[in-house]
N, C-alpha and C. Protein backbone atom coordinates (compact mmCIF):
# COMPACT_ATOMS: atom_id res chain seq x y z
N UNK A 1 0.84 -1.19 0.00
CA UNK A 1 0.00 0.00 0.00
C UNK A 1 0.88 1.24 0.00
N UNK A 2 0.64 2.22 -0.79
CA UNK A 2 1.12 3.61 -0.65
C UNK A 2 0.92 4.02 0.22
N UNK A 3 1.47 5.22 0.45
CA UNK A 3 1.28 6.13 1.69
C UNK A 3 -0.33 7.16 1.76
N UNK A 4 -0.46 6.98 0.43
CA UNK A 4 -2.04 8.08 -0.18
C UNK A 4 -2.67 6.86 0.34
N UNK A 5 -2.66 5.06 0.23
CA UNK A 5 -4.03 4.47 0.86
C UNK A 5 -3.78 4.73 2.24
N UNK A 6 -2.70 4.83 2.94
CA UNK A 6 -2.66 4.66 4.15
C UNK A 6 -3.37 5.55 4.81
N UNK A 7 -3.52 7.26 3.98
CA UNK A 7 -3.47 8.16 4.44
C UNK A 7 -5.22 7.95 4.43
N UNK A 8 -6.19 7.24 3.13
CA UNK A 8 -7.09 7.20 3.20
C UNK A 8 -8.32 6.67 3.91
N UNK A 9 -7.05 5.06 4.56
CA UNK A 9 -7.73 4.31 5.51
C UNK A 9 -8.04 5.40 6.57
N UNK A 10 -6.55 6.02 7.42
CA UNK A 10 -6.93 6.85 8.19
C UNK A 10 -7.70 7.79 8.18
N UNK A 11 -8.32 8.70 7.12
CA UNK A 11 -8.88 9.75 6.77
C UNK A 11 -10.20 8.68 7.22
N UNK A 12 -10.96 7.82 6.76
CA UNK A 12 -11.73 6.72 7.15
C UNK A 12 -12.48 6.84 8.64
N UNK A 13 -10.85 5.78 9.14
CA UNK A 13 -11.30 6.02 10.64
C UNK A 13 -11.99 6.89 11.35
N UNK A 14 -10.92 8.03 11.20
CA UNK A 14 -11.32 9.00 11.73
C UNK A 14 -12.77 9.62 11.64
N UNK A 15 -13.36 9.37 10.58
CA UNK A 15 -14.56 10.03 10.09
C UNK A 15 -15.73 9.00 10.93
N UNK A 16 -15.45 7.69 11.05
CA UNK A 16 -16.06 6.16 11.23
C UNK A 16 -15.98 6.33 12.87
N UNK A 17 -15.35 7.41 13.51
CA UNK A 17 -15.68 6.68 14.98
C UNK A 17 -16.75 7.80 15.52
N UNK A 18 -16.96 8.84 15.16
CA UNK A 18 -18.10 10.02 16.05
C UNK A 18 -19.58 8.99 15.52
N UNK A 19 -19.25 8.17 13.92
CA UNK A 19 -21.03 8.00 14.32
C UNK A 19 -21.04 6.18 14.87
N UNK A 20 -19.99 5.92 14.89
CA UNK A 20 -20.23 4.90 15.54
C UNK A 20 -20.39 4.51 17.11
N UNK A 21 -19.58 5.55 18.20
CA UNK A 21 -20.29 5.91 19.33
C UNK A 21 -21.61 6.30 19.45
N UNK A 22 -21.97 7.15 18.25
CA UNK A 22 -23.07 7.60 18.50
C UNK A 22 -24.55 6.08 18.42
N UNK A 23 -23.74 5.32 17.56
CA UNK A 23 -24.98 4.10 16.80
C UNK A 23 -25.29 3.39 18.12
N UNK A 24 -23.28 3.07 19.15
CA UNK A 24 -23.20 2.29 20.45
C UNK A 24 -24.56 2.91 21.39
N UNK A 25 -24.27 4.22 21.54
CA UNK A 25 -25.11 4.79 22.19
C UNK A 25 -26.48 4.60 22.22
N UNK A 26 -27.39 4.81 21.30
CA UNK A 26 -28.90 4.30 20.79
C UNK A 26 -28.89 3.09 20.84
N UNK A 27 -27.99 1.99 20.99
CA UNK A 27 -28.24 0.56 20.83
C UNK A 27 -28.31 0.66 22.12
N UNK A 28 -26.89 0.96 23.11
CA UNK A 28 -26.96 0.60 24.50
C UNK A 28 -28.24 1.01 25.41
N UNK A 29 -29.21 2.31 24.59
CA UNK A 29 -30.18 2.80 25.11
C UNK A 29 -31.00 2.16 24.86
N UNK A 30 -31.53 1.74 23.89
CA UNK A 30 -32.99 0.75 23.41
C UNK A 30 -32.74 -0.01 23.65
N UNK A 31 -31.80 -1.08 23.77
CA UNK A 31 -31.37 -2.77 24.32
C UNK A 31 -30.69 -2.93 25.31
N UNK A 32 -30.42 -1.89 26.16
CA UNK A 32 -29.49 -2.16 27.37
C UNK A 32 -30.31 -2.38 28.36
N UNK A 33 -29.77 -3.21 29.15
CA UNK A 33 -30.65 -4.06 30.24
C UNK A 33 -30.54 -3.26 31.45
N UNK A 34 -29.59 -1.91 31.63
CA UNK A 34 -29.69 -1.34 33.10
C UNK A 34 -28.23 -1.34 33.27
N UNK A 35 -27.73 -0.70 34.04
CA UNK A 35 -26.88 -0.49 34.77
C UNK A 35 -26.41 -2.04 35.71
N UNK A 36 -25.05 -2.47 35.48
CA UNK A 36 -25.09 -3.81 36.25
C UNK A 36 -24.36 -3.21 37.57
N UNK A 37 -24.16 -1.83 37.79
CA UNK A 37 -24.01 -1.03 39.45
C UNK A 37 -25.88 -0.95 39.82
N UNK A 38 -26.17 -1.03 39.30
CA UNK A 38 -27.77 -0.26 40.05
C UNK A 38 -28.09 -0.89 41.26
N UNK A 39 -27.64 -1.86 41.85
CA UNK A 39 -27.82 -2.26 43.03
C UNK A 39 -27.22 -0.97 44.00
N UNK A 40 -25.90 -0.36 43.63
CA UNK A 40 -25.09 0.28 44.56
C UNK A 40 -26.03 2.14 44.24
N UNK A 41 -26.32 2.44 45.55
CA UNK A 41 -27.56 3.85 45.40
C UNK A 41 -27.12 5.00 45.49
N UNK A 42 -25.35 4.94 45.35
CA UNK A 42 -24.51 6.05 45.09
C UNK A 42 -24.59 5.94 43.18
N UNK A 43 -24.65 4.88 42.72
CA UNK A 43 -24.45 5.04 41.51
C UNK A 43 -25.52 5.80 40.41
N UNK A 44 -27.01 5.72 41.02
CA UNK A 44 -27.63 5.96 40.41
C UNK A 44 -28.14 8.18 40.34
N UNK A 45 -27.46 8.31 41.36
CA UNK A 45 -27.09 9.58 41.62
C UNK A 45 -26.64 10.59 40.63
N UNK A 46 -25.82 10.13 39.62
CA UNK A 46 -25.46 11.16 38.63
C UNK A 46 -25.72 10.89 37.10
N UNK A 47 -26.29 11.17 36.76
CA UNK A 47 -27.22 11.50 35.02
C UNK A 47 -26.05 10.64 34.10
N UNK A 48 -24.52 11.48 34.53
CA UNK A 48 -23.77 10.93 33.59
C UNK A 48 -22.95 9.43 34.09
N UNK A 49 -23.33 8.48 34.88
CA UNK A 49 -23.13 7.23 34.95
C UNK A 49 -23.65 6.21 33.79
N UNK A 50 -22.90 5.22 33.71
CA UNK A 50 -23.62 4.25 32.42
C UNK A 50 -23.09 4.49 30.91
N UNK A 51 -23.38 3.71 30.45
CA UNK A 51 -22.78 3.46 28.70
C UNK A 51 -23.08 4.47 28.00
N UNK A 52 -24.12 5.35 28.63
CA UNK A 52 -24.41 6.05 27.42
C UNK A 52 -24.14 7.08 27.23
N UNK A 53 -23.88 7.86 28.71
CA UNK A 53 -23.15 8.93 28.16
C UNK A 53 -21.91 9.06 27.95
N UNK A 54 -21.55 7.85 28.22
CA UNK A 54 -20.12 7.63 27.61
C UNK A 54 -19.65 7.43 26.25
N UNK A 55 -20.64 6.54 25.61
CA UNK A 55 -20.50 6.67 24.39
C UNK A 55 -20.83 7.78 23.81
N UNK A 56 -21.67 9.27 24.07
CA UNK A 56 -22.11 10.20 23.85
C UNK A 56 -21.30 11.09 23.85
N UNK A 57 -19.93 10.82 25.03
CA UNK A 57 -19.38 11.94 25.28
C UNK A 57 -18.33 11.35 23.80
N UNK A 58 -17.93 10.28 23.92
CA UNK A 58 -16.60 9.55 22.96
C UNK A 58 -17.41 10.35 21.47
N UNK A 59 -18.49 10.15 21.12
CA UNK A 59 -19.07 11.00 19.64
C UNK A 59 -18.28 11.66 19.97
N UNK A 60 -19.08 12.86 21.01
CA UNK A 60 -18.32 14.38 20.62
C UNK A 60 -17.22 14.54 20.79
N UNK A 61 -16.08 13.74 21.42
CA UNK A 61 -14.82 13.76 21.37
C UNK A 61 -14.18 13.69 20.27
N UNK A 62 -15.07 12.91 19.07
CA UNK A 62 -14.84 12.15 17.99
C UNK A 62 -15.06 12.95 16.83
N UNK A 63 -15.73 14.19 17.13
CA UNK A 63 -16.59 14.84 16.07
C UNK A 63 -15.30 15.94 15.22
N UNK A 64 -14.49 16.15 16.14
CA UNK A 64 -13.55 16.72 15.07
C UNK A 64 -13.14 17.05 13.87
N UNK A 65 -13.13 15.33 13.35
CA UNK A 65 -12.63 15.15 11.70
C UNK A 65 -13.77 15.76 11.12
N UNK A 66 -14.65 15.40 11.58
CA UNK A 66 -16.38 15.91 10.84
C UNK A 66 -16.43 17.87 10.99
N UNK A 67 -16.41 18.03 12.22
CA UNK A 67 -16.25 19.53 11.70
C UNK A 67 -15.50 19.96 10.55
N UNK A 68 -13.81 19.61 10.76
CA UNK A 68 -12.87 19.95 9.92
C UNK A 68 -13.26 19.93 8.83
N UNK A 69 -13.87 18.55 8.34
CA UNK A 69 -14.90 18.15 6.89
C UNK A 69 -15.54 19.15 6.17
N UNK A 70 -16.54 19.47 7.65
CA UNK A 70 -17.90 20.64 6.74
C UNK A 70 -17.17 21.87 7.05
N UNK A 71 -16.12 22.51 7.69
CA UNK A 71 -15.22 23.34 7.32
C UNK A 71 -15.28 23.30 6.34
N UNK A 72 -14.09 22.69 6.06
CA UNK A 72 -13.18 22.61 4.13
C UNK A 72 -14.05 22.91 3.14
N UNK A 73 -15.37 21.65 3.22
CA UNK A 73 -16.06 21.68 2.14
C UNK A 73 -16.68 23.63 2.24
N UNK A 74 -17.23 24.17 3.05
CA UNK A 74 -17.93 24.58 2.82
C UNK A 74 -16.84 26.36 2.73
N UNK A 75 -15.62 26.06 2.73
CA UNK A 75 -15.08 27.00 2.98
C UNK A 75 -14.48 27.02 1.39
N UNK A 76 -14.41 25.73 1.07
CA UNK A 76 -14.34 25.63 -0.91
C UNK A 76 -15.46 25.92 -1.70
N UNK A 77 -16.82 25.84 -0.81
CA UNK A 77 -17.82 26.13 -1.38
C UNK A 77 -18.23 27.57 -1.65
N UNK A 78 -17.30 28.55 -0.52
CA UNK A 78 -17.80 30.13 -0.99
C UNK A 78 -16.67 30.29 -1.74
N UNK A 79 -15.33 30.03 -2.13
CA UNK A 79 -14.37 30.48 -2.72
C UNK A 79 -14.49 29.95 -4.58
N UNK A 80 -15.27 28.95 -4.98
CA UNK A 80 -15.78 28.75 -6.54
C UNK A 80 -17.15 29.65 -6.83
N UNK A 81 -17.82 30.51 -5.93
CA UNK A 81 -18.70 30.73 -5.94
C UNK A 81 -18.31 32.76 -6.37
């Protein structure tokens, strides 16, 4: 592989992980069986305990490449215009 596929796999990734936290997230919410702390009554105390906002927060951690994206594009889009 060249260095341009290498560069493309990565360009990939990067783009492939904000919506795939996000997909974890809605799955862990509609099919997740609960919290396997919910017995312990400190745990249920803070909003952000559990899979999901974890996977929620990992999106927006993730969302980067995607801004940068609709940046570029849209920053090529007023300069042909």
């Amino acid at each position: 592989m060249t260095q341009a596929d290498w560069k493309a796999v990565a360009d990939f990734l990067q783009l492939a992980a904000a919506p795939t936290f996000a997909i974890m997230a809605l799955l862990t919410c509609v099919f997740g069986s609960g919290s396997p702390d919910a017995i312990c009554s400190i745990a249920s105390t803070s909003p952000l305990t559990g899979m999901v906002p974890m996977y929620l927060l990992m999106s927006a951690f993730h969302a980067a490449p995607w801004l940068k994206l609709i940046v570029r594009r849209r920053s090529g889009a007023y300069r042909s215009n």
